[in-house]
Protein backbone atom coordinates (compact mmCIF):
# COMPACT_ATOMS: atom_id res chain seq x y z
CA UNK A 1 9.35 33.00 3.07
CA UNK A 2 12.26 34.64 1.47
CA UNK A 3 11.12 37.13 -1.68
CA UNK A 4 12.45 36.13 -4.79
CA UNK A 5 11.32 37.66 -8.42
CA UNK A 6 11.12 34.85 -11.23
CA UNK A 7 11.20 35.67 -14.61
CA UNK A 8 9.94 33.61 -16.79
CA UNK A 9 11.12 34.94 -20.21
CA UNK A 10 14.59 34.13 -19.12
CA UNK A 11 14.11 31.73 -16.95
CA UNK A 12 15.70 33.65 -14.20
CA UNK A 13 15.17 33.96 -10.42
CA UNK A 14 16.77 37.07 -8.73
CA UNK A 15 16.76 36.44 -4.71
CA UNK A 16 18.84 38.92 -2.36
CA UNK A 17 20.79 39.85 -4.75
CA UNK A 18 21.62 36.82 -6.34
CA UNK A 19 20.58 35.04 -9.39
CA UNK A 20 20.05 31.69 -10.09
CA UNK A 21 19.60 30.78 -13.95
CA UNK A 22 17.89 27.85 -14.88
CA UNK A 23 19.27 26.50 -17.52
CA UNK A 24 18.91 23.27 -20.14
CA UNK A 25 21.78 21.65 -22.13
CA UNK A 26 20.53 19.74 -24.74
CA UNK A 27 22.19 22.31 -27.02
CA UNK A 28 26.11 23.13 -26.01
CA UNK A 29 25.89 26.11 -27.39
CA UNK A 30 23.38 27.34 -24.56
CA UNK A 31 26.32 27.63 -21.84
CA UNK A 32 29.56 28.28 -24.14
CA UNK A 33 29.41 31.69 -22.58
CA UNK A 34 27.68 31.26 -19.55
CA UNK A 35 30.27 32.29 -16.30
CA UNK A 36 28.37 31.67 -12.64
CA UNK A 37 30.13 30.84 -9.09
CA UNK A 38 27.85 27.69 -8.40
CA UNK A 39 25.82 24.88 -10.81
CA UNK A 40 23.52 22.73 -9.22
CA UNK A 41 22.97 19.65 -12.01
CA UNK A 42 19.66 17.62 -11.27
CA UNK A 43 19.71 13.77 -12.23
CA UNK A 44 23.29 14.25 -12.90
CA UNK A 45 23.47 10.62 -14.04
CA UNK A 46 21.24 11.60 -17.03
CA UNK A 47 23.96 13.75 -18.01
CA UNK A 48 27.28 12.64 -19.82
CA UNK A 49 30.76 13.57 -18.12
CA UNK A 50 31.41 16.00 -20.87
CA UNK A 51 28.29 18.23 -19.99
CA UNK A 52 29.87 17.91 -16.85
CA UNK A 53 33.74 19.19 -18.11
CA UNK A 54 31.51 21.90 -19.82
CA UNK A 55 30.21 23.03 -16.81
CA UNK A 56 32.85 22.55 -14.51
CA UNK A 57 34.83 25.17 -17.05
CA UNK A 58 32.40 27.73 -17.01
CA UNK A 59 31.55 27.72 -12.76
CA UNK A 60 34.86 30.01 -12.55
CA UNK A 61 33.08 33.62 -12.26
CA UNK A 62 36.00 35.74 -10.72
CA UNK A 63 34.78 37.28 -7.61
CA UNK A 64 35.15 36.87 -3.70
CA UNK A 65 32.87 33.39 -3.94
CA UNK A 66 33.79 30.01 -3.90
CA UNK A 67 33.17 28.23 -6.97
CA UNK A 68 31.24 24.85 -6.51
CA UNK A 69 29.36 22.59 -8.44
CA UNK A 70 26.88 20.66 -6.67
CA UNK A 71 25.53 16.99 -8.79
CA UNK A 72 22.39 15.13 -7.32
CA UNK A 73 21.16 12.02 -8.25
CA UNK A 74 19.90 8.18 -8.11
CA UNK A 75 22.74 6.27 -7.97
CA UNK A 76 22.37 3.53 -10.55
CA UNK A 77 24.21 1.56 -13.29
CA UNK A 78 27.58 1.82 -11.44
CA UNK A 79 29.11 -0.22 -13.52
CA UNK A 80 28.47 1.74 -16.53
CA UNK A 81 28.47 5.12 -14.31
CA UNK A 82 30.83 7.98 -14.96
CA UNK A 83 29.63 9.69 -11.86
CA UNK A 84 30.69 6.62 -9.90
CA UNK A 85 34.12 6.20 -11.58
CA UNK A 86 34.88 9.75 -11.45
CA UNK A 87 33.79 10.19 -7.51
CA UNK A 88 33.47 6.92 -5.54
CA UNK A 89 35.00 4.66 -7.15
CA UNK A 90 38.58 7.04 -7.59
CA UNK A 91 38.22 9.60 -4.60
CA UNK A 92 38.84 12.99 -5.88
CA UNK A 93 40.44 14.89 -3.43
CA UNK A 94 38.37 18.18 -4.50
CA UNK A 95 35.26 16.86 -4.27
CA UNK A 96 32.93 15.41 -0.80
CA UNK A 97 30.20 13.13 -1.60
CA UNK A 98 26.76 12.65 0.43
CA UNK A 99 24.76 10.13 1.53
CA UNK A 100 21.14 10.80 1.70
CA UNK A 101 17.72 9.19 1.68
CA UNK A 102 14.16 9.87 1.28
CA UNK A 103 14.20 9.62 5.41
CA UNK A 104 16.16 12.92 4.83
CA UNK A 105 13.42 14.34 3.64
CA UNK A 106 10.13 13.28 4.59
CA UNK A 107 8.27 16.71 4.61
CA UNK A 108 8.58 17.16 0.82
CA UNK A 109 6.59 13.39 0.33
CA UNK A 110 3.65 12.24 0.34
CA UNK A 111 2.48 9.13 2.22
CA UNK A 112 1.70 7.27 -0.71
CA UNK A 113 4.71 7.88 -2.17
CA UNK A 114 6.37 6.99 1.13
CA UNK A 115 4.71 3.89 1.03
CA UNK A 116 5.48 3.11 -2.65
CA UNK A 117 9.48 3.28 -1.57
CA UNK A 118 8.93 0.92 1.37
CA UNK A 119 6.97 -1.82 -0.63
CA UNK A 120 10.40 -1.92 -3.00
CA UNK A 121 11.78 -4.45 -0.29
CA UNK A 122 9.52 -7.36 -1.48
CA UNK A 123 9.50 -6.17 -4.62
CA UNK A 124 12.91 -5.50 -6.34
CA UNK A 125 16.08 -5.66 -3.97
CA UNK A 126 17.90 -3.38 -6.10
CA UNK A 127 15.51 -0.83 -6.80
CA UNK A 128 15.32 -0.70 -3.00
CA UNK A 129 19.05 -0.09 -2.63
CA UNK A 130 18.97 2.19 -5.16
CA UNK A 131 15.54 4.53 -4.79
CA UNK A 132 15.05 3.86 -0.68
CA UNK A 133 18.67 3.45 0.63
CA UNK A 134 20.27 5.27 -2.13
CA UNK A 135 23.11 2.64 -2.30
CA UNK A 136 24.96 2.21 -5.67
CA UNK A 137 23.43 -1.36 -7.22
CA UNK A 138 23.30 -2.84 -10.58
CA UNK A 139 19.55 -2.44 -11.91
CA UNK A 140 19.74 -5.85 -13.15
CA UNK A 141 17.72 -7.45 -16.13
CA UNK A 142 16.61 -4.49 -18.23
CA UNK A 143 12.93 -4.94 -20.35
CA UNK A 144 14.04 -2.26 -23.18
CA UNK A 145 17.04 -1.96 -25.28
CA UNK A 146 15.86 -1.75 -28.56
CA UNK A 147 15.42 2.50 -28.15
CA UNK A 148 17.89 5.23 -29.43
CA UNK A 149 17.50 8.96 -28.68
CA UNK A 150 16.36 10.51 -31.92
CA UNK A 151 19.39 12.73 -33.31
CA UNK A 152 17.86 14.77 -35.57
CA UNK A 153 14.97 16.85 -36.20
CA UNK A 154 11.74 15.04 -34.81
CA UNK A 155 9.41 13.90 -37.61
CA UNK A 156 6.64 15.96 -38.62
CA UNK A 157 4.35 13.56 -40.27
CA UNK A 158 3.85 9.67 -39.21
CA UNK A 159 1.39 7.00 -40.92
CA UNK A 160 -0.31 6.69 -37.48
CA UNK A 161 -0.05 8.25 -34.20
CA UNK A 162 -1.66 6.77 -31.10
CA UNK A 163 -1.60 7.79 -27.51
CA UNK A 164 -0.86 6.05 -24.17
CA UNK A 165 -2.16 7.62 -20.90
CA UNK A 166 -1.49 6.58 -17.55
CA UNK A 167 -4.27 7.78 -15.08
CA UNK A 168 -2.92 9.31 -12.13
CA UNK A 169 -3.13 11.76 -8.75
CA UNK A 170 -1.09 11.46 -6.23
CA UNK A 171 0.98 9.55 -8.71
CA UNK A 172 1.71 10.84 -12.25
CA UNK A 173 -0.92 11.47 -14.66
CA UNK A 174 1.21 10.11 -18.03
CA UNK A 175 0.51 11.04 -21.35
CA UNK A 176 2.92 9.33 -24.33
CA UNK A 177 2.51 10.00 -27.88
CA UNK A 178 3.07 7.26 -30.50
CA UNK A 179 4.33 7.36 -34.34
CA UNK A 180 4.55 5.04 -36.55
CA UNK A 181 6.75 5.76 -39.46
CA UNK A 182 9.01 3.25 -42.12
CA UNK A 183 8.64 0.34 -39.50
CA UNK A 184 9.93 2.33 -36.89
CA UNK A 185 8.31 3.78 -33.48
CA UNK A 186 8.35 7.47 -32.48
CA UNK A 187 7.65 8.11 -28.54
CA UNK A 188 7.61 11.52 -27.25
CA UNK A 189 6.27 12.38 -23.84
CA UNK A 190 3.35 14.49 -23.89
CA UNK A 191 2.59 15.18 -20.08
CA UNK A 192 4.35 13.35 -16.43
CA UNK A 193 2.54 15.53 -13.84
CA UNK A 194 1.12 14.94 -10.72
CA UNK A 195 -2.39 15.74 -8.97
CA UNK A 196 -4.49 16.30 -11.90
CA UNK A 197 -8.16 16.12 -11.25
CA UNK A 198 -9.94 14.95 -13.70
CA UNK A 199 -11.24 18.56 -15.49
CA UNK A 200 -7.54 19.88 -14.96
CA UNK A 201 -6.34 16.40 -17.25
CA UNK A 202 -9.03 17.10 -19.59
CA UNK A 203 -8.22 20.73 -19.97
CA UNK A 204 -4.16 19.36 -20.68
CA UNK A 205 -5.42 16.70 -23.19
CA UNK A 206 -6.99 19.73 -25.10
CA UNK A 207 -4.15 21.39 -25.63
CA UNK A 208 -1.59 18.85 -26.01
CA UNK A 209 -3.76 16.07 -28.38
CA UNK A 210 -4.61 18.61 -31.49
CA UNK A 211 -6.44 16.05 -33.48
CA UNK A 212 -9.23 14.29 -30.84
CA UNK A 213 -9.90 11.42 -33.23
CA UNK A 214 -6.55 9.63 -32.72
CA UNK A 215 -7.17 6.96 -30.66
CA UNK A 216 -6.10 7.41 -27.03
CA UNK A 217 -5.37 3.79 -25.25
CA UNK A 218 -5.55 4.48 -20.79
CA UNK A 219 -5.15 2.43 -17.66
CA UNK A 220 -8.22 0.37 -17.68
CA UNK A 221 -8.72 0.46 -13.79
CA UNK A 222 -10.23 4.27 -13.69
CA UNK A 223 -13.37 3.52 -15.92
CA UNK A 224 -15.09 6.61 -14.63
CA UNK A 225 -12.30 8.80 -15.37
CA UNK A 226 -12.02 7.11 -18.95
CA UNK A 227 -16.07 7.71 -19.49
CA UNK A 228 -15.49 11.85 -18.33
CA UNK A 229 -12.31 11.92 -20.98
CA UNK A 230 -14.79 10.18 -23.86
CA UNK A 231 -17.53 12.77 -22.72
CA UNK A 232 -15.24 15.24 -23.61
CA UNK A 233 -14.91 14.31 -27.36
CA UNK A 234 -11.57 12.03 -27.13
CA UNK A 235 -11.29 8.84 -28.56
CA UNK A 236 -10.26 6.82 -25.78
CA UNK A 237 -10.58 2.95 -24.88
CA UNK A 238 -9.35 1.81 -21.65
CA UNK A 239 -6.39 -0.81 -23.20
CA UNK A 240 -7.34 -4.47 -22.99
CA UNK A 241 -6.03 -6.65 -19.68
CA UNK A 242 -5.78 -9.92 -18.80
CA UNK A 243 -3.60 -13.38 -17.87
CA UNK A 244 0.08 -12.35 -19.60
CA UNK A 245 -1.29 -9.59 -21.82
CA UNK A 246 1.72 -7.74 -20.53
CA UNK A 247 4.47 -10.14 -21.46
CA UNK A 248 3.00 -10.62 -24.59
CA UNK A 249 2.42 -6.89 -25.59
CA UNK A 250 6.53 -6.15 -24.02
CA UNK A 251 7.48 -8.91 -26.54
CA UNK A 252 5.94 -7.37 -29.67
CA UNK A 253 7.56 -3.99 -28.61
CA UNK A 254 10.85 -5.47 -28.73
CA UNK A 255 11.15 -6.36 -31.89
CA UNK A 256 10.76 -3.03 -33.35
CA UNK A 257 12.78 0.10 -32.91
CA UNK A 258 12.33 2.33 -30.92
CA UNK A 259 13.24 6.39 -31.02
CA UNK A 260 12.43 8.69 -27.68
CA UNK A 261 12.23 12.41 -28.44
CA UNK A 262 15.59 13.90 -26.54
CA UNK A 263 13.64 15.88 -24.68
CA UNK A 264 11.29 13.50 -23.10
CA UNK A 265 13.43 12.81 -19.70
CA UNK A 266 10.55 11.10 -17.83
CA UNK A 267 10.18 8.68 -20.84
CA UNK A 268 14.33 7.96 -21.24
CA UNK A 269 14.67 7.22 -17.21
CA UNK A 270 11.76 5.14 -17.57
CA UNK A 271 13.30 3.31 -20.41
CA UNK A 272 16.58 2.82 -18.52
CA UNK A 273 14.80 1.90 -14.90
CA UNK A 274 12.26 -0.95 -16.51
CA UNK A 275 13.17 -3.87 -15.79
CA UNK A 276 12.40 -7.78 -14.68
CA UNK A 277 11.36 -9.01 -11.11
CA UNK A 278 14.13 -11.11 -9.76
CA UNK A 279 13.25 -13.57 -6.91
CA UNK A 280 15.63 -14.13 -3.59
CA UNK A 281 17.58 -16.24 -5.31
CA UNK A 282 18.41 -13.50 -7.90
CA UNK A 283 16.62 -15.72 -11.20
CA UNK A 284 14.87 -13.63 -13.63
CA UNK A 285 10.94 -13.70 -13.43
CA UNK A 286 8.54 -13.45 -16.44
CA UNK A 287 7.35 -10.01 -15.05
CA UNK A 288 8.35 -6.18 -15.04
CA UNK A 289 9.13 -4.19 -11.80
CA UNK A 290 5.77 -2.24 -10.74
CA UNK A 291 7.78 0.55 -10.84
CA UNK A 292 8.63 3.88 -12.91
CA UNK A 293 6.21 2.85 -15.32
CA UNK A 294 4.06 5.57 -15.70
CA UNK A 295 4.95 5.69 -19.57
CA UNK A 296 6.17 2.04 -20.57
């Protein structure tokens, strides 16, 4: 292991002399005088091509380095894609683009999740391009586009607010807050992480759900876990079931409008990534993708 020091104030990690900055851009103003010699941007598809300029004009720290920025993503929506304009489909002769897969790096996955990639064959040919083969594909019948990214300050006070939680280990554990205010629907996501047992997802609800009455609406198929989260003094039902409860519930959802917090990037790529089955033939089917839906 190589020793690094991490501060946490300033989100800084200083490693043999270096330091790498970790650094969020919802705000502009947060890198208009930031200078480094490298940017790595994660998900750089989430980002738009002028976070991009911005950060391509401040990697120019004058030393002996080699300034490079480095952009990682999924590679979907090419036809709307300014990462795919910009680099594949016009070559840039100062830039070299990557192929990889999750074959590329199997020691970082689970088996489950493994699996979960290999089942998107029958499932969803372009998800499998996309998230297995990491081929540029059209994502093809979206569920949502009724939603907007919230622009200003979030609201404060709603008529209602409700919860969603998706149970989850060695997938996510999903936790989506709900407001209802003038007609409209507020979602903000609470919690997206990973092996929670279910103490450690109690212990998060406490501090995340500040008023325990509000009614809390989970995945029906962990009952137990639903009974230890009651037991704890939350308000939660396990959400009703059955024969096209799930087309019917994505219909009344689409006919309202939607707002996502801007901060909520698990929610947004969700949002973007939920779509309709297609069958061999390519038709649209009268079901979602089981896929990336953790907090749809």
């Amino acid at each position: 292991d190589i020793p690094y020091n991490f501060n946490k104030t300033e989100m800084k990690i200083r490693c043999q002399g270096n330091e790498i900055f970790l650094r969020a851009i919802d705000d502009p103003a947060k890198v208009k005088s930031f200078e480094s010699n490298y940017v790595h941007i994660e998900e750089a598809s989430e980002f738009s091509e002028h976070d991009f300029d911005q950060l391509n004009l401040r990697t120019r720290k004058t030393n002996d380095k080699t300034n490079q920025l480095f952009l990682s993503l999924n590679p979907v929506e090419y036809e709307t894609s300014w990462v795919h304009k910009r680099f594949y489909a016009h070559k840039d002769p100062n830039a070299v683009t990557l192929h990889s897969t999750y074959r590329d790096n199997l020691r970082f996955l689970t088996p489950e999740y493994i699996q979960l990639l290999k089942d998107l064959k029958r499932k969803d040919r372009s998800f499998f391009d996309i998230y297995s083969e990491g081929k540029w594909a059209a994502q093809g019948e979206r569920i949502y586009e009724n939603w907007n990214i919230w622009p200003g300050e979030w609201p404060k006070n709603f008529d209602e607010i409700i919860y969603g939680l998706d149970l989850g280990f060695n997938s996510e554990s999903a936790l989506l807050e709900i407001g209802f205010a003038d007609k409209n629907i507020f979602e903000r996501e609470l919690l997206y992480q990973k092996g929670l047992t279910n103490p450690a997802l109690i212990n998060k609800l406490q501090e995340l759900i500040p008023d325990q009455f509000n009614e809390i609406f989970a995945d029906p198929a962990q009952p137990e876990a639903i009974e230890e989260i009651e037991e704890a003094g939350f308000n939660i039902h396990g959400a009703l079931k059955g024969p096209g409860s799930v087309v019917a519930s994505i219909s009344h959802v689409k006919s309202c409008d939607i707002f996502l917090h801007p901060e909520s990037t698990n929610l947004i790529k969700e949002k973007k990534a939920y779509k309709w089955k297609t069958n061999a033939k390519g038709q649209i089917l009268d079901a979602p993708v089981s896929w990336m839906n953790h907090l749809m």
